[in-house]
Protein backbone atom coordinates (compact mmCIF):
# COMPACT_ATOMS: atom_id res chain seq x y z
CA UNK A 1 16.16 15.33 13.23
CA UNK A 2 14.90 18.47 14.83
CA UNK A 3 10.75 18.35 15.16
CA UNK A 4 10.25 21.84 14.49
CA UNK A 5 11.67 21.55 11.20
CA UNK A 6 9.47 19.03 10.20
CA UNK A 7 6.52 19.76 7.35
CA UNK A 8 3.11 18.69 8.95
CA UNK A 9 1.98 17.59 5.13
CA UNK A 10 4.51 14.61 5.33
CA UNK A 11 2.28 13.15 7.72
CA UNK A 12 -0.64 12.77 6.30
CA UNK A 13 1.26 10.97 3.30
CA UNK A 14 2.63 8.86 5.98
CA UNK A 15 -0.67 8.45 7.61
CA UNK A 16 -2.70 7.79 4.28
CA UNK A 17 0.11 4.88 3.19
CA UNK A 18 0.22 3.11 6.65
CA UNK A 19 -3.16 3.00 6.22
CA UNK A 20 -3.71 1.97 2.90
CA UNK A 21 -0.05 -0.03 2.59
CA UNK A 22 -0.17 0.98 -0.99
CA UNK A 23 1.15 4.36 -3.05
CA UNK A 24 -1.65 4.26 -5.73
CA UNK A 25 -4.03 3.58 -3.06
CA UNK A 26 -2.48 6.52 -0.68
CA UNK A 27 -2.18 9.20 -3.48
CA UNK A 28 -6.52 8.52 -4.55
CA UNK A 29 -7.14 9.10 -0.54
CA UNK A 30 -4.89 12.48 -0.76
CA UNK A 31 -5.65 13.74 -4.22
CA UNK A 32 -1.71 13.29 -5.32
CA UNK A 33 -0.27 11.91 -8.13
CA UNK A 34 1.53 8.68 -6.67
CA UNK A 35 5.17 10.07 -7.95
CA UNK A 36 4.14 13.20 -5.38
CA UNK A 37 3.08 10.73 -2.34
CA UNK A 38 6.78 8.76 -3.47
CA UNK A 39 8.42 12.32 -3.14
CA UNK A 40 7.00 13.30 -0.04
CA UNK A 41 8.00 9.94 1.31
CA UNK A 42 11.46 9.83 0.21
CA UNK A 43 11.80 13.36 2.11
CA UNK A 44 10.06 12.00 4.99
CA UNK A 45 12.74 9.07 5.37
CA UNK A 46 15.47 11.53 4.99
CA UNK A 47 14.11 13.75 7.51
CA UNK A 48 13.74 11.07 10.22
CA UNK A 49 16.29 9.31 9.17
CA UNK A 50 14.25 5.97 8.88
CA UNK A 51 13.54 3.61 6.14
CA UNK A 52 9.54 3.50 7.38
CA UNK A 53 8.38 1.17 4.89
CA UNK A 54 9.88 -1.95 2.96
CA UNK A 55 8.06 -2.90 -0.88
CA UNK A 56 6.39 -6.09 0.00
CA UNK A 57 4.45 -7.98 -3.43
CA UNK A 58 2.40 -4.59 -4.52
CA UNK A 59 2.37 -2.33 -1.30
CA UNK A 60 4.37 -0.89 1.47
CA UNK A 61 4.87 -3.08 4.54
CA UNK A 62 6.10 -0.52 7.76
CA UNK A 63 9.54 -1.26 9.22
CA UNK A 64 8.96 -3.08 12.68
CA UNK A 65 10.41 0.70 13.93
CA UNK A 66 7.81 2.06 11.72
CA UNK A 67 4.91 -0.15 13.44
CA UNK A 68 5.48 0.18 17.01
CA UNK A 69 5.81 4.34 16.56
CA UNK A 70 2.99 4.82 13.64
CA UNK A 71 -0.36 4.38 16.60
CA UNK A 72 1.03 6.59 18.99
CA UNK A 73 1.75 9.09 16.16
CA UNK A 74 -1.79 8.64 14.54
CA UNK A 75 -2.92 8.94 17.47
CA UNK A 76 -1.62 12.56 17.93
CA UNK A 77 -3.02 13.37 14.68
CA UNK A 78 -5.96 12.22 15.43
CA UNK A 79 -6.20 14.79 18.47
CA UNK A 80 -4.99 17.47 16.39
CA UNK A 81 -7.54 17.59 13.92
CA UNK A 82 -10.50 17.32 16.68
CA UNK A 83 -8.62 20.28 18.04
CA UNK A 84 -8.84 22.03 15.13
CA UNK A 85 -12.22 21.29 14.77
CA UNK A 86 -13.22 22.84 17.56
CA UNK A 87 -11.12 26.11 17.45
CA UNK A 88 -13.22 28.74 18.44
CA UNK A 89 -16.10 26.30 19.91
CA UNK A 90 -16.58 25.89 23.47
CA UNK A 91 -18.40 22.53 24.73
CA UNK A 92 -18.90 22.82 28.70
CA UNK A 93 -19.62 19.05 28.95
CA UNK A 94 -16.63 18.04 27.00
CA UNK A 95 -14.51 20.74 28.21
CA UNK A 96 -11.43 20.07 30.35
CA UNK A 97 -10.08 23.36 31.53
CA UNK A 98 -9.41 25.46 34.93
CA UNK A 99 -11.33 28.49 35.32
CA UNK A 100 -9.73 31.32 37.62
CA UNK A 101 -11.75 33.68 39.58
CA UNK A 102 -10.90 36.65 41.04
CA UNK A 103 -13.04 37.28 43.67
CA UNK A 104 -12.89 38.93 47.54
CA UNK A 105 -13.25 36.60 50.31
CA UNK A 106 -15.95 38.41 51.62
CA UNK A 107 -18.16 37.96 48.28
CA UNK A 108 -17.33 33.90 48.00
CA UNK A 109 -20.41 32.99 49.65
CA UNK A 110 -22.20 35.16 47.15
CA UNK A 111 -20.85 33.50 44.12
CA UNK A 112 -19.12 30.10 44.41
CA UNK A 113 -21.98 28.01 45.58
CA UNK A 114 -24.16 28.90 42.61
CA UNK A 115 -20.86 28.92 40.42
CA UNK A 116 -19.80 25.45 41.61
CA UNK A 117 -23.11 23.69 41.08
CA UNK A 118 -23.19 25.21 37.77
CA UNK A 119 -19.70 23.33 36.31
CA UNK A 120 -20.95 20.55 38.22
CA UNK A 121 -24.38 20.33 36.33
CA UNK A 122 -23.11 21.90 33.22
CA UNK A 123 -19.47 21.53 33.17
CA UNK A 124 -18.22 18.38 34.77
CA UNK A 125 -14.48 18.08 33.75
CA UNK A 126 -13.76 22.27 34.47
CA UNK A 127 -12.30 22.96 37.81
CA UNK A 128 -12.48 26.07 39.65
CA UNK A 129 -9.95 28.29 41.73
CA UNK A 130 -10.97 31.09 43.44
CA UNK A 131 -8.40 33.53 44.49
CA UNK A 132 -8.27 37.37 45.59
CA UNK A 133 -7.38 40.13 43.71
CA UNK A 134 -5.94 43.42 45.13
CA UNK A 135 -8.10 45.98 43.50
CA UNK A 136 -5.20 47.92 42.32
CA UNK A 137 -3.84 44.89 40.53
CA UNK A 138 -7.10 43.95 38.72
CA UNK A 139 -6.75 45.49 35.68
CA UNK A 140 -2.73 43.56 35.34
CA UNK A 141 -4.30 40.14 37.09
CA UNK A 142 -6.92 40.08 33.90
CA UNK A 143 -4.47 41.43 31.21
CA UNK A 144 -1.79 38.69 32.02
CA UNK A 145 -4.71 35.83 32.36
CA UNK A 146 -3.65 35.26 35.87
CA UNK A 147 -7.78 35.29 36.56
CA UNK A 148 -9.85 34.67 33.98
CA UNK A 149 -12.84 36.71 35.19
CA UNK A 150 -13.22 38.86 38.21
CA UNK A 151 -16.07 39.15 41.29
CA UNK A 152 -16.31 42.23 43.01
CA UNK A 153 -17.63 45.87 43.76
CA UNK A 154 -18.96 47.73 40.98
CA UNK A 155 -16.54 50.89 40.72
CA UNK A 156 -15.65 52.79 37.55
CA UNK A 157 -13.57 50.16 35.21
CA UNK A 158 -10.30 50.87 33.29
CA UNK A 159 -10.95 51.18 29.52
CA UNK A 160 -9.47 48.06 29.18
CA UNK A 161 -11.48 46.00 31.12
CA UNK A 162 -15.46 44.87 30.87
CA UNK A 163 -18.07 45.25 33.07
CA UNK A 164 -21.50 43.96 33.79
CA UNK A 165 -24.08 44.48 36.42
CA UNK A 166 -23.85 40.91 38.57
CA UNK A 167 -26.64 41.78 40.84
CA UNK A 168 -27.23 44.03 44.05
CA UNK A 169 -27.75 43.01 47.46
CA UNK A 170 -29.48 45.03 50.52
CA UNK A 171 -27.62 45.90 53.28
CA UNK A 172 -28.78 44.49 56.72
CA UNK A 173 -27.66 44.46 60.70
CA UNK A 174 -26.87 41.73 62.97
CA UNK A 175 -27.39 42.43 66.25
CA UNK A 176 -26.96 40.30 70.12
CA UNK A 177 -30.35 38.19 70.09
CA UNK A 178 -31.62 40.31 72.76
CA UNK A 179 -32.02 43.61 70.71
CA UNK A 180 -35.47 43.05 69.10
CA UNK A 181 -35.38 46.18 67.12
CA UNK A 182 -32.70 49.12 65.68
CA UNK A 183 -33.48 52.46 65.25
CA UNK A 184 -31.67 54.72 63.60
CA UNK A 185 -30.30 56.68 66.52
CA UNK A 186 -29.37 53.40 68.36
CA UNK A 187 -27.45 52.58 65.09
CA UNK A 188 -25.69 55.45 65.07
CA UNK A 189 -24.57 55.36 68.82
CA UNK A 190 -23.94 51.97 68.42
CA UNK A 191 -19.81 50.83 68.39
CA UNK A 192 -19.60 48.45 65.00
CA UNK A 193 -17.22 45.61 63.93
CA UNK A 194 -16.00 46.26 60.20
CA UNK A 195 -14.68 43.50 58.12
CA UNK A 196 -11.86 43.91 55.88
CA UNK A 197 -8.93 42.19 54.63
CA UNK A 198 -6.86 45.64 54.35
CA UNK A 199 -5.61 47.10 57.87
CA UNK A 200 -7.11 50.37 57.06
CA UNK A 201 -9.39 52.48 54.12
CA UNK A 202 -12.83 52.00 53.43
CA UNK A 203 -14.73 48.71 53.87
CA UNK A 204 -17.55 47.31 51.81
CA UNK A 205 -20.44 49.47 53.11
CA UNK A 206 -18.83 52.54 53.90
CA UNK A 207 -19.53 54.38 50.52
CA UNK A 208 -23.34 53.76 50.77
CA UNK A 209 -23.11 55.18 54.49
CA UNK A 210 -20.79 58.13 52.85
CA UNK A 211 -23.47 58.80 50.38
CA UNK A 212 -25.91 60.03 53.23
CA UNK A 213 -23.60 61.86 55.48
CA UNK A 214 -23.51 59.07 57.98
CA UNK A 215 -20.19 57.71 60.22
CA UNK A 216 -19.89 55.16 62.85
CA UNK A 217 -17.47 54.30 65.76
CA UNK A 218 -15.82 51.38 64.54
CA UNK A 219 -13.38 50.64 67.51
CA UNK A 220 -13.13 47.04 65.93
CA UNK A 221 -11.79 45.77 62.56
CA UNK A 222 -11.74 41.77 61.83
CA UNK A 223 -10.69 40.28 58.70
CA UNK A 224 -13.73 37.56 58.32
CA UNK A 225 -17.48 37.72 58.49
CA UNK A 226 -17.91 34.93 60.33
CA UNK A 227 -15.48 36.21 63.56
CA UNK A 228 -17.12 39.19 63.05
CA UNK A 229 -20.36 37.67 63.72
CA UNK A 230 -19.28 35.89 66.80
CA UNK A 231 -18.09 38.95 68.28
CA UNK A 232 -21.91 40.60 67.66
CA UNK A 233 -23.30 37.03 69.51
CA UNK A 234 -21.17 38.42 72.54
CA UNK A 235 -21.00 41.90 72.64
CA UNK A 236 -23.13 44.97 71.91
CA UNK A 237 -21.40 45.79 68.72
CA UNK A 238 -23.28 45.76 65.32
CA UNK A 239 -22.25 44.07 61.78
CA UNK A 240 -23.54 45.86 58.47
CA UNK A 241 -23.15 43.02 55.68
CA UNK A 242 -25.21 42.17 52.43
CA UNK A 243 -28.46 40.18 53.20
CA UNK A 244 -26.84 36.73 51.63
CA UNK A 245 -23.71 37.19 54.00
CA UNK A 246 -25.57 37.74 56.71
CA UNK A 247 -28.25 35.09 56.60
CA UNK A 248 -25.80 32.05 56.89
CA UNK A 249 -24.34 33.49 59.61
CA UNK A 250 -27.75 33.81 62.25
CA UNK A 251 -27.84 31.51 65.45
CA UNK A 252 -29.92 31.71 68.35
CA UNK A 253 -27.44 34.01 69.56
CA UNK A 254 -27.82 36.80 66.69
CA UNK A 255 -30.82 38.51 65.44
CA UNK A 256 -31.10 40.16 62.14
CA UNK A 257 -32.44 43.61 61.16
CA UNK A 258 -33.51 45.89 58.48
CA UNK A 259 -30.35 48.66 58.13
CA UNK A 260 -32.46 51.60 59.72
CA UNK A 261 -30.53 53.94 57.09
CA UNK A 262 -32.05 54.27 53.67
CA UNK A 263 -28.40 52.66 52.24
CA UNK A 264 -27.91 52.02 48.61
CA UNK A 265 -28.00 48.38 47.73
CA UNK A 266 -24.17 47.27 47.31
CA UNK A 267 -24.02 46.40 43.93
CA UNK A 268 -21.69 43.56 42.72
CA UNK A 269 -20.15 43.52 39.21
CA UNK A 270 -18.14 40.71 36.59
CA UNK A 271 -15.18 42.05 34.95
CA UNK A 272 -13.01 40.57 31.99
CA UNK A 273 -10.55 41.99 30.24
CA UNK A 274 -11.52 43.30 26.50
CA UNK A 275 -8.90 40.98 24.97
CA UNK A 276 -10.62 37.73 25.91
CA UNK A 277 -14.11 39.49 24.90
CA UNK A 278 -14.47 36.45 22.12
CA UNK A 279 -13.00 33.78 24.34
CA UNK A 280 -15.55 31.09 23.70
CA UNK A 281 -15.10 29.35 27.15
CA UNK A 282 -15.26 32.34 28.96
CA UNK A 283 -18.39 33.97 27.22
CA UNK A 284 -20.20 30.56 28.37
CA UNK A 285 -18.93 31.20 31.68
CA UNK A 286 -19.63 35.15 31.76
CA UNK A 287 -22.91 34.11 29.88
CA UNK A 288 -23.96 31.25 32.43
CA UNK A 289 -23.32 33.39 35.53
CA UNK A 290 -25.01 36.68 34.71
CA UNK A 291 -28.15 34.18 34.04
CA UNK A 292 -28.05 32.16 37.01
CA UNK A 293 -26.43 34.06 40.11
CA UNK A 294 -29.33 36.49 40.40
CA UNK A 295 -31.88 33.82 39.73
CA UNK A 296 -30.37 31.64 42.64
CA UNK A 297 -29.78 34.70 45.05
CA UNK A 298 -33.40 35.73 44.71
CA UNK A 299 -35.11 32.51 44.98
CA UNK A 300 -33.01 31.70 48.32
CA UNK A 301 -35.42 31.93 51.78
């Protein structure tokens, strides 16, 4: 027999007369004339090639074939129809899926934290991945589903994709511990350690310190934060980084200043891709993290 040729109605006649181990009885449960539940029967046999049930008194007793294959297949038709059921519902605390995010490694501490306890309180059988997304490839990542939502930069979106406001954060400077304050001018003399993942082009801050004419000697370029940081602790350099990055990263051996530079918050957007607008799992999770993140960020010390 080849499953794919198989009508779906035949098993519900099979279900309904395991069940009920009578025709009469089967065809009242289905709303069919018993010759029609006999029909569909007598087609069912010939498509799997199996007798399925013997006449025993009044009734239909299942083949011994027929009773050690009928609970795993009601089974399966049992899951089916809760499927169904729930087409185009999401439930986060029944859900079992794997949500992909597409986020820079420089924003994770930004977002997973808050995103993690979030599936953990609300979601307990999702799992996370968080992965990063060339900003070129974006746009293609989202399209194919490779990442379900996206973390990153606010820039001007492709017409295909969404985007909403995630939240902004003020840019600060890290510092040796010994420098107790920054001035402008000693910013700008300053050398300054730049984090990127990309060997060259602009890093995170640099449009904000575009936007008012400003540029730095950056004779250092590390791909992490938190090396970044540790150079500062021994060195004279300075580290420009959003206020949440930077406040994890303080030890005795770092202070932490006000930028001296009136610099435009950086401001951090979600992307999806239009076609997965209606995607009930992932409007929960769009939903869930536009309402929490900035509610965490700004109740954090």
């Amino acid at each position: 027999m080849r499953p794919e040729q198989l009508d779906l109605n035949l098993l519900k006649v099979f279900e309904a007369l395991y069940r009920e181990g009578n025709v009469s009885a089967a065809a009242t449960v289905l709303h069919l004339t018993p010759s029609a539940v006999s029909h569909a029967l007598k087609r069912l046999r010939g498509q799997l090639g199996e007798p399925l049930f013997e006449r025993h008194g009044n009734g239909m007793r299942p083949t011994p074939s027929c009773q050690r294959m009928a609970p795993q297949l009601l089974a399966q038709l049992s899951q089916l129809r809760q499927l169904l059921r729930q087409w185009g519902h999401f439930d986060p605390a029944q859900a079992r899926l794997t949500f992909q995010l597409g986020v820079p490694d420089a924003l994770e501490p930004l977002v997973l934290p808050t995103l993690a306890r979030l599936l953990d309180q609300h979601a307990p059988g999702c799992s996370l991945i968080s992965r990063r997304v060339e900003r070129g490839q974006l746009s293609r990542e989202l399209a194919q589903g490779l990442v379900d939502l996206a973390v990153d930069v606010r820039q001007p979106a492709e017409p295909e994709l969404c985007l909403q406001p995630l939240l902004s954060d003020a840019l600060v400077v890290l510092s040796r511990s010994d420098r107790t304050s920054l001035s402008r001018e000693a910013y700008q003399e300053a050398a300054h350690v730049v984090v990127s993942r990309r060997a060259r082009g602009a890093v995170l801050e640099e449009a904000a310190l575009a936007a008012i004419g400003v540029a730095r000697r950056t004779p250092l370029r590390c791909q992490g934060y938190a090396s970044a940081a540790r150079i500062v602790a021994q060195s004279q350099h300075l580290l420009t980084l959003p206020r949440h990055l930077a406040e994890p990263l303080l030890t005795p051996s770092l202070a932490l200043h006000p930028c001296p530079l009136p610099l435009s918050p950086i401001p951090i957007g979600l992307y999806w891709h239009r076609s997965r607008q209606e995607d009930p799992a992932l409007a929960w999770l769009r939903e869930t993290l536009l309402s929490a993140l900035p509610q965490q960020l700004n109740a954090a010390p």
